[in-house]
Protein backbone atom coordinates (compact mmCIF):
# COMPACT_ATOMS: atom_id res chain seq x y z
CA UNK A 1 0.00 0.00 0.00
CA UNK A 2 1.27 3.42 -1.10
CA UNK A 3 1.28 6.15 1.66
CA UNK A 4 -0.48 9.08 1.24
CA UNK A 5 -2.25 11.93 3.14
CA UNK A 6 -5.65 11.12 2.07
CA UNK A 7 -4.95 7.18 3.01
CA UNK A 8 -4.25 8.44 6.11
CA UNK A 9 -1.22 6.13 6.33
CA UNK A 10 1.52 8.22 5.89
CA UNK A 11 4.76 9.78 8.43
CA UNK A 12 5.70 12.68 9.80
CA UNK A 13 8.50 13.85 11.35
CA UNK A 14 6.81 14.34 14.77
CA UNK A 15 5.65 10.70 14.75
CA UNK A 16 8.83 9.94 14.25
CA UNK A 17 10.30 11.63 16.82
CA UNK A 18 7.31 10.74 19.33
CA UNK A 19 9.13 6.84 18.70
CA UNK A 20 12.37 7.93 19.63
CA UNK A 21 13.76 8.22 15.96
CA UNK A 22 16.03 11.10 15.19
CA UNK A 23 14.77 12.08 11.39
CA UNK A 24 18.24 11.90 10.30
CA UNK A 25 17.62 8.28 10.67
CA UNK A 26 14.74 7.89 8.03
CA UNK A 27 16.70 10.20 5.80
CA UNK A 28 19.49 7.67 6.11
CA UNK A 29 17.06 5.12 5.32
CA UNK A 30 15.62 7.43 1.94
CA UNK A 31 19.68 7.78 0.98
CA UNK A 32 19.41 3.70 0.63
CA UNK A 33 16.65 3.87 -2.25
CA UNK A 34 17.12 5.18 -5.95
CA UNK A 35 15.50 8.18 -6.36
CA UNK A 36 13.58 6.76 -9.59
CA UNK A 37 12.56 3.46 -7.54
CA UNK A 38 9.71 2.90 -4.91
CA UNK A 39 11.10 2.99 -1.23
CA UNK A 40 8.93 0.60 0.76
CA UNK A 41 9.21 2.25 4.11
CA UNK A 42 8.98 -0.50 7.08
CA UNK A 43 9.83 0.14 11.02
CA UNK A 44 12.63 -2.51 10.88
CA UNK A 45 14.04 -1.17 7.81
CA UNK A 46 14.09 2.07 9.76
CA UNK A 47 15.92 0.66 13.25
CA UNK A 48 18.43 -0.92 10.63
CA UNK A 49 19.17 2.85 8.75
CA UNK A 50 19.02 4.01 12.53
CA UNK A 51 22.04 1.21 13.77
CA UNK A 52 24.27 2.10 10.44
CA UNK A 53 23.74 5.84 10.88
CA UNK A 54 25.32 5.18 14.35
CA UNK A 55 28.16 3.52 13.43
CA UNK A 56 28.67 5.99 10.34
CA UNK A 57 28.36 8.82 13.54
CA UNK A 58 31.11 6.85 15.86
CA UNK A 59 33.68 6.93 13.02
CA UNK A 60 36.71 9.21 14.05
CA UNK A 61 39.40 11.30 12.46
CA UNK A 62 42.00 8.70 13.04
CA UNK A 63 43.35 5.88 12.63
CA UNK A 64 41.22 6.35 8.67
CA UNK A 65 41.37 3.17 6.96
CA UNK A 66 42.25 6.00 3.96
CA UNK A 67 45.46 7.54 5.04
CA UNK A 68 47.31 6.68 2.04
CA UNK A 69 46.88 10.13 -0.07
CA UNK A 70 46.44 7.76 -3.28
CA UNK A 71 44.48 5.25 -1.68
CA UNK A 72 42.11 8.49 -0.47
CA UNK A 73 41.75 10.06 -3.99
CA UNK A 74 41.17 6.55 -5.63
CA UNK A 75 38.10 5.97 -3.06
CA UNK A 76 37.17 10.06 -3.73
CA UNK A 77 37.16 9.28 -7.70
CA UNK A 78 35.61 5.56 -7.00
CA UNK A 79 32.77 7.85 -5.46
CA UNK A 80 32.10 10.82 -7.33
CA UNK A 81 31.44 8.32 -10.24
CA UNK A 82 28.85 6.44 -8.70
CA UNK A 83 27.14 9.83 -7.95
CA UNK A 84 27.91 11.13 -11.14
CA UNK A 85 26.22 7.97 -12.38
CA UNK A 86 22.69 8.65 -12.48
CA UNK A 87 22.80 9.69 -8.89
CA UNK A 88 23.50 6.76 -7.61
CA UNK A 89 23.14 7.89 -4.03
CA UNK A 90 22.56 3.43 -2.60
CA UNK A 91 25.70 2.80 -4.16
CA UNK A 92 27.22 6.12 -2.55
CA UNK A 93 26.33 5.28 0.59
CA UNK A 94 27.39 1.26 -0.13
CA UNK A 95 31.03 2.50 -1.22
CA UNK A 96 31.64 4.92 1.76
CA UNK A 97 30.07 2.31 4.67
CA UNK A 98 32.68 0.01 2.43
CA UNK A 99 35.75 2.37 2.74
CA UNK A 100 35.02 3.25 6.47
CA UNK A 101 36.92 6.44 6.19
CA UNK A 102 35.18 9.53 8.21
CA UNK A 103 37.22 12.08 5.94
CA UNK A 104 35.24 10.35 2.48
CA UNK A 105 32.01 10.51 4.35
CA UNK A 106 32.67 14.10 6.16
CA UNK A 107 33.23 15.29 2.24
CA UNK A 108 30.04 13.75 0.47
CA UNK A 109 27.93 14.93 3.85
CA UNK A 110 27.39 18.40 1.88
CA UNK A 111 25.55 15.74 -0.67
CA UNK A 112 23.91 13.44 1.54
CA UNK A 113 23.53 16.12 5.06
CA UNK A 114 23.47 13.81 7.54
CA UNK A 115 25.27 16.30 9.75
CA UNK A 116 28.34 14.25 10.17
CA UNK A 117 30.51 16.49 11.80
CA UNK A 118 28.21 18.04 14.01
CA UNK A 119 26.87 14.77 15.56
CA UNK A 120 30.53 12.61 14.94
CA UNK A 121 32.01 14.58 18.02
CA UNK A 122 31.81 13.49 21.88
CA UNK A 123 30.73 15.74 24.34
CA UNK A 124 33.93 15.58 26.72
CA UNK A 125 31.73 16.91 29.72
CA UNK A 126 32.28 14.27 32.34
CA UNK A 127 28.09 13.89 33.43
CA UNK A 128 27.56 12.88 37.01
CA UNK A 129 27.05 9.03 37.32
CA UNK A 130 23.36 9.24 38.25
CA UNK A 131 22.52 10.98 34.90
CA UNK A 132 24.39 8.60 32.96
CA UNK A 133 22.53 5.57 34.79
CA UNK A 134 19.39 7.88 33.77
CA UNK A 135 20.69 8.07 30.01
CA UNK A 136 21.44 4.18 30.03
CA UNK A 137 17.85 3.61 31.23
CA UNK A 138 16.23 5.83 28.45
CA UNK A 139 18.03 4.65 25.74
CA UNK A 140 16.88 0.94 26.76
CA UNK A 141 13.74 1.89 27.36
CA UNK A 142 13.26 3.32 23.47
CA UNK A 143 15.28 0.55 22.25
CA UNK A 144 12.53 -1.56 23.65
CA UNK A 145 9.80 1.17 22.24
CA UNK A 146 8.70 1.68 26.02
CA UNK A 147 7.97 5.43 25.13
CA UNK A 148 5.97 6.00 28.45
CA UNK A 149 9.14 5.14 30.64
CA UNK A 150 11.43 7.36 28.19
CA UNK A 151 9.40 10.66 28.85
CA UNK A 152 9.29 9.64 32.05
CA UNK A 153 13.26 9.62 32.25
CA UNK A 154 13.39 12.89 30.18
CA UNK A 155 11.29 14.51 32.64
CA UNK A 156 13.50 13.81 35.76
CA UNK A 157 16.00 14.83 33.72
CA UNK A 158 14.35 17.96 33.03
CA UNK A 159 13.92 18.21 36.66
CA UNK A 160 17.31 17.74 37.20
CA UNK A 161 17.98 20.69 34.80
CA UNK A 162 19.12 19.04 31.43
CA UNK A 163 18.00 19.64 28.05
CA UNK A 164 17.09 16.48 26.63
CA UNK A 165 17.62 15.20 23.51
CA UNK A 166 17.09 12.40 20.58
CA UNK A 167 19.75 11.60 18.08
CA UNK A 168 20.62 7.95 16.31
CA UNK A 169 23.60 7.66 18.75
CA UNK A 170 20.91 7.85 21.77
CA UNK A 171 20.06 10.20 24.19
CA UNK A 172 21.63 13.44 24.38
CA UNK A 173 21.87 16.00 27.83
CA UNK A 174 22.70 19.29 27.83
C-alpha cells in the first residue's frame, strides 16, 4: 500500500520523533533507495538505517582506513562516479560504509547532510554518574519502544535541569 495523506497512512516527522527516531535516521534510510525506484518504508528497515547511521556517527578522524593520499583520492574518484552515475546515491552510501573512512564521508555529507561532523564529536563533559545511569535507562527503554518510561526519564532529567535530547547515537543531555 502506497502512503499518502488522504490514506491516512503516511509519516511525519513528529511521529517519528514521538518513537524515539532522530529524522536523520529515516533520511538515512531514503539515501538507501534510488531516487527513480519505490522505497517501501517498514519500522525494521528504519531501526536498521538508525544502527548504520550510528556507526557511520562513531567513526573518528584517526586511525582512517584512507590515510594513504592515493588510496584516499582513488576511493574520492571511486565515489564521485557512482554519484555522477545517475545519482546513484545506494551505491554512494554502499562504497563509503565500504571504505570506512570519516574524511570520504565528512566530504560527500554536503551531498547526503546527515550532519556528520556536528553529531561525529563526543561531548567531553564528564556527566555525574546518576545521569548517565538515567541516560542508560532511556536509551533501553526506546530501544525496547517503552515510550511512556522514556518521557518519564526525560522529565526527571528535566527536573534535574538538562536539556534532553534524541539523536541515532541515543540520548543526548545538555
Amino acid at each position: 500500500e502506497k502512503m499518502s495523506k488522504s490514506a491516512e497512512n503516511f509519516l511525519t516527522l513528529q511521529t517519528l520523533a514521538e518513537r524515539g527516531y532522530d529524522p536523520l535516521s529515516y533520511r538515512y534510510l531514503c539515501l538507501q533507495a534510488h531516487y527513480r525506484s519505490e522505497l517501501r518504508f517498514a519500522w525494521q528497515a528504519l531501526d536498521a538505517a538508525q544502527q548504520g547511521l550510528r556507526r557511520v556517527y562513531s567513526l573518528r578522524p584517526e586511525p582512517d582506513p584512507l590515510s594513504d593520499e592515493e588510496a584516499y583520492r582513488d576511493a574520492r574518484e571511486e565515489a564521485l562516479e557512482t554519484l555522477n552515475n545517475d545519482l546513484n546515491v545506494p551505491r554512494l552510501v554502499g562504497l563509503l560504509n565500504r571504505y570506512g573512512s570519516y574524511r570520504l564521508w565528512l566530504e560527500f555529507d554536503r551531498v547526503l547532510g546527515l550532519q556528520i561532523a556536528e553529531r561525529s564529536q563526543r561531548d567531553e563533559e564528564e556527566l555525574p554518574e546518576e545521569v548517565q545511569q538515567l541516560i542508560a535507562q532511556r536509551n533501553e527503554a526506546r530501544q525496547a519502544r517503552n515510550w511512556a518510561e522514556s518521557d518519564r526519564i526525560r522529565a526527571i532529567l528535566n527536573e534535574m535541569g538538562y536539556e534532553v535530547g534524541d539523536s541515532p547515537t541515543g540520548t543526548m543531555v545538555r
